[in-house]
N, C-alpha and C. Protein backbone atom coordinates (compact mmCIF):
# COMPACT_ATOMS: atom_id res chain seq x y z
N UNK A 1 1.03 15.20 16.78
CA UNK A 1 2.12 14.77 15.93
C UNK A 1 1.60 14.55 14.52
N UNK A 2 2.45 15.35 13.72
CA UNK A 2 1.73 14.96 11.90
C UNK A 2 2.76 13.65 11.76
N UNK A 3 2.00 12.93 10.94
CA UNK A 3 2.49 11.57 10.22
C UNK A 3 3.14 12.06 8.89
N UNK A 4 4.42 11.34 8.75
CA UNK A 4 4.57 11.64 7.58
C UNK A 4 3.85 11.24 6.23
N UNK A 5 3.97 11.71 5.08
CA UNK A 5 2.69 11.59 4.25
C UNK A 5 4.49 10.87 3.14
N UNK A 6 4.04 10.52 2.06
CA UNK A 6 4.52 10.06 1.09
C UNK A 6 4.26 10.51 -0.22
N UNK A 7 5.56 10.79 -1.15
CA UNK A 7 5.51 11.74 -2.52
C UNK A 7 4.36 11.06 -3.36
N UNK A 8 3.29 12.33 -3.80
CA UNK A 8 2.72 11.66 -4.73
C UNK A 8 3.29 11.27 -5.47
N UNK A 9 4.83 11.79 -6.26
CA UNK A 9 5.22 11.02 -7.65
C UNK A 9 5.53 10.05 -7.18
N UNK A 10 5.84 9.56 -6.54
CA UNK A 10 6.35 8.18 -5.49
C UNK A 10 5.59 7.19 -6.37
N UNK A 11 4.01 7.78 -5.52
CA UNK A 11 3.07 6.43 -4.78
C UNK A 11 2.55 6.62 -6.73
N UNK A 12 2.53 7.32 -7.71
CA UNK A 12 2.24 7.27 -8.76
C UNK A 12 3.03 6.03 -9.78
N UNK A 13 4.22 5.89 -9.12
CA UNK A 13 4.78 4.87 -9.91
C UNK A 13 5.13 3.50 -9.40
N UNK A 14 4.71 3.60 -8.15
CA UNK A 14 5.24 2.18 -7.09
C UNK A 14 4.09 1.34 -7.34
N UNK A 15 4.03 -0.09 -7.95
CA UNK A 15 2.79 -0.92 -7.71
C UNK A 15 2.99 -1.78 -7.01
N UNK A 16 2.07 -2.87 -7.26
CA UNK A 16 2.51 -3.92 -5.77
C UNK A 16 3.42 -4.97 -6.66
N UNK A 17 4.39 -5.45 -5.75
CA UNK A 17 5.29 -6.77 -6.51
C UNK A 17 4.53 -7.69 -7.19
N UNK A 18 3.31 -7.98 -6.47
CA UNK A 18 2.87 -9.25 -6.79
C UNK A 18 1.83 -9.35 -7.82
N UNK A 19 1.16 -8.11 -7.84
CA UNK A 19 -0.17 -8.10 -8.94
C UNK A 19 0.57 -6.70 -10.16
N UNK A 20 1.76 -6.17 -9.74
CA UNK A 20 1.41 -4.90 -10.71
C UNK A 20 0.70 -4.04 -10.70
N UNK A 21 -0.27 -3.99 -9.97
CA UNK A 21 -1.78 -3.17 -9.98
C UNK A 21 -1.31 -1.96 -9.20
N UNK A 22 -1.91 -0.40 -9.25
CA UNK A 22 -1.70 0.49 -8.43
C UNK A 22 -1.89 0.18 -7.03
N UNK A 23 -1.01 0.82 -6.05
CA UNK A 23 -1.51 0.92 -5.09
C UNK A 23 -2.24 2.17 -3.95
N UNK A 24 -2.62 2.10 -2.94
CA UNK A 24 -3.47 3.30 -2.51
C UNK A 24 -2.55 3.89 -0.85
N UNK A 25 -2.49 4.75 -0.98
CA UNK A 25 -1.56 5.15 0.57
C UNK A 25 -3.04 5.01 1.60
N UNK A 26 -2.60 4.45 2.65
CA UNK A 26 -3.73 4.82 3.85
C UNK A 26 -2.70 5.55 4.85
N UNK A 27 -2.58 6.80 4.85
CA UNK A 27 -2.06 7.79 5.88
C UNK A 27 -2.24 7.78 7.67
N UNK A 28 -2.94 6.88 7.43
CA UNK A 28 -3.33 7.09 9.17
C UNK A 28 -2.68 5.32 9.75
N UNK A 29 -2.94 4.24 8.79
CA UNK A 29 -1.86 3.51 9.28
C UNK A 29 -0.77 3.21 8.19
N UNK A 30 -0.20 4.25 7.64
CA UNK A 30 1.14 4.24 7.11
C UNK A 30 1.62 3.13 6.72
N UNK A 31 0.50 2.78 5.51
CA UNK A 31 0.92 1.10 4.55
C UNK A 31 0.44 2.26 3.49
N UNK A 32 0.90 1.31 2.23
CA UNK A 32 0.33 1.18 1.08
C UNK A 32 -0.06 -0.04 0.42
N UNK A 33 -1.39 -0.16 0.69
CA UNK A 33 -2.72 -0.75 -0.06
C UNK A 33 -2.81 -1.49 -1.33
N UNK A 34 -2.07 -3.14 -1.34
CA UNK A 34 -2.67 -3.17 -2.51
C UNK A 34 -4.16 -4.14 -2.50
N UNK A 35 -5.33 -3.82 -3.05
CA UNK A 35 -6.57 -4.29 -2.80
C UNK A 35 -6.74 -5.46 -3.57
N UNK A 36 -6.02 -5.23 -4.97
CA UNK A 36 -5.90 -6.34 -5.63
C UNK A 36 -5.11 -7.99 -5.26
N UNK A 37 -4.11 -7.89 -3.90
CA UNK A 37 -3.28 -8.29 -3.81
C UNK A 37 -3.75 -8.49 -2.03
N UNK A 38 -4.87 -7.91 -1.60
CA UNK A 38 -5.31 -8.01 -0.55
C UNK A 38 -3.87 -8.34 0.59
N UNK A 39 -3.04 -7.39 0.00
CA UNK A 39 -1.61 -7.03 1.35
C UNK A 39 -1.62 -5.50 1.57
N UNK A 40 -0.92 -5.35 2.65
CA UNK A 40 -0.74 -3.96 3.10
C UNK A 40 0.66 -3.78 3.22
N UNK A 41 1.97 -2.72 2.54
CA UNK A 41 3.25 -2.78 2.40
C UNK A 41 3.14 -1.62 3.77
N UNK A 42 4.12 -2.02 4.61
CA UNK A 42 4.47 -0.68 5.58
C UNK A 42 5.11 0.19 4.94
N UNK A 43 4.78 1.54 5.23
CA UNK A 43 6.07 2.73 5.09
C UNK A 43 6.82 2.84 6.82
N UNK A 44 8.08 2.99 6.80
CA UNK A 44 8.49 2.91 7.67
C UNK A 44 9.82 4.14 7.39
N UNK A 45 9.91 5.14 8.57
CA UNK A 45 10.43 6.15 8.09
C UNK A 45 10.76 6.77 7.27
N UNK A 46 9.20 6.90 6.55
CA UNK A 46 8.95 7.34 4.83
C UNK A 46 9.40 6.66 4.46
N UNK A 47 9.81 5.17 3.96
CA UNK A 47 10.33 4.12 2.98
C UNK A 47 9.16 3.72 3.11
N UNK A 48 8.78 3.30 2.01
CA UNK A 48 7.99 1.85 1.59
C UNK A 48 8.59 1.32 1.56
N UNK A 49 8.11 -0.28 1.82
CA UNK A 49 8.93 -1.37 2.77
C UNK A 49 7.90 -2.65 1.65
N UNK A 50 8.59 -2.38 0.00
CA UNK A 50 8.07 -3.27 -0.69
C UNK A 50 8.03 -4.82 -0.97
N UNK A 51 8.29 -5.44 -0.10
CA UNK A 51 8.61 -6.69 0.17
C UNK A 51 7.45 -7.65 0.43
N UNK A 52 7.48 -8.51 -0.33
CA UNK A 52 5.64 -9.31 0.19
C UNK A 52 5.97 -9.99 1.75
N UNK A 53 7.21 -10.66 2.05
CA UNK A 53 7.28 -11.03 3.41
C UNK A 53 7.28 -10.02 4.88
N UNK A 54 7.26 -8.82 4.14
CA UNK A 54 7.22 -7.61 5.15
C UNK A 54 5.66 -7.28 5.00
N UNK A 55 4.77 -7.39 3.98
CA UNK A 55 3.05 -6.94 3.80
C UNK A 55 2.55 -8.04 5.01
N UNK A 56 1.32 -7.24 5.26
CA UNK A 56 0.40 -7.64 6.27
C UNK A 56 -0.72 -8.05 5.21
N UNK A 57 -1.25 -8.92 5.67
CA UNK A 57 -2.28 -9.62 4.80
C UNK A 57 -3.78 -9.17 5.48
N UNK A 58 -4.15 -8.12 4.87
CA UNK A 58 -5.87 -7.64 4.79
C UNK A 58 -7.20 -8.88 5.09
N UNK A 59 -8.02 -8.38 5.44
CA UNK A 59 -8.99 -9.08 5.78
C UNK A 59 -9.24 -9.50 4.38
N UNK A 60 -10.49 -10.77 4.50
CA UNK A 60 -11.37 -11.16 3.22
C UNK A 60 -12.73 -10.29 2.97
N UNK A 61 -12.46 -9.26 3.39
CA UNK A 61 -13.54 -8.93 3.09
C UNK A 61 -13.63 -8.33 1.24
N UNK A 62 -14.43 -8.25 0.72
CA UNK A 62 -14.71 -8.06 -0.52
C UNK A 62 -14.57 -6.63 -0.78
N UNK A 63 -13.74 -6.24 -1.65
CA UNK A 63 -12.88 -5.15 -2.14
C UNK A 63 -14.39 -4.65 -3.28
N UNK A 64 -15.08 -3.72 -3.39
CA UNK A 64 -15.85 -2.86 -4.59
C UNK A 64 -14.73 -3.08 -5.96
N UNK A 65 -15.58 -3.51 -6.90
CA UNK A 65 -13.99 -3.24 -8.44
C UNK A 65 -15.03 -1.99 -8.84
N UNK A 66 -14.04 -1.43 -9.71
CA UNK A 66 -14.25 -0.53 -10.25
C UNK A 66 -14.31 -0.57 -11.28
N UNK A 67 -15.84 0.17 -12.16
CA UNK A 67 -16.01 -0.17 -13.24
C UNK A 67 -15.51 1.43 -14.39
């Protein structure tokens, strides 16, 4: 079964509610990533599901910044 994937122009203009910051698609569990914001937004029958009470909250582990 292919997963559905999500429009790049989409994911180019969607950031996260809470930081603004870009976010990153992870295709294999069908969130979008914000690292800054250490939540995960579901896509759910191709919708992003931008809501912070709908994000899953990411481990603590320490995110690389980018220089």
């Amino acid at each position: 079964m292919v997963s559905p994937t999500i429009d790049p122009k989409l994911l180019e203009i969607l950031v996260c509610p809470v930081t603004k910051q870009p976010l990153r698609y992870d295709a294999e569990a069908q969130e979008l990533i914000s690292d800054a914001a250490k939540l995960a937004y579901p896509i759910r029958d191709g919708i992003p599901i931008m809501l912070v009470d709908e994000a899953r909250q990411l481990d603590a582990e320490p995110v690389p910044a980018k220089q």
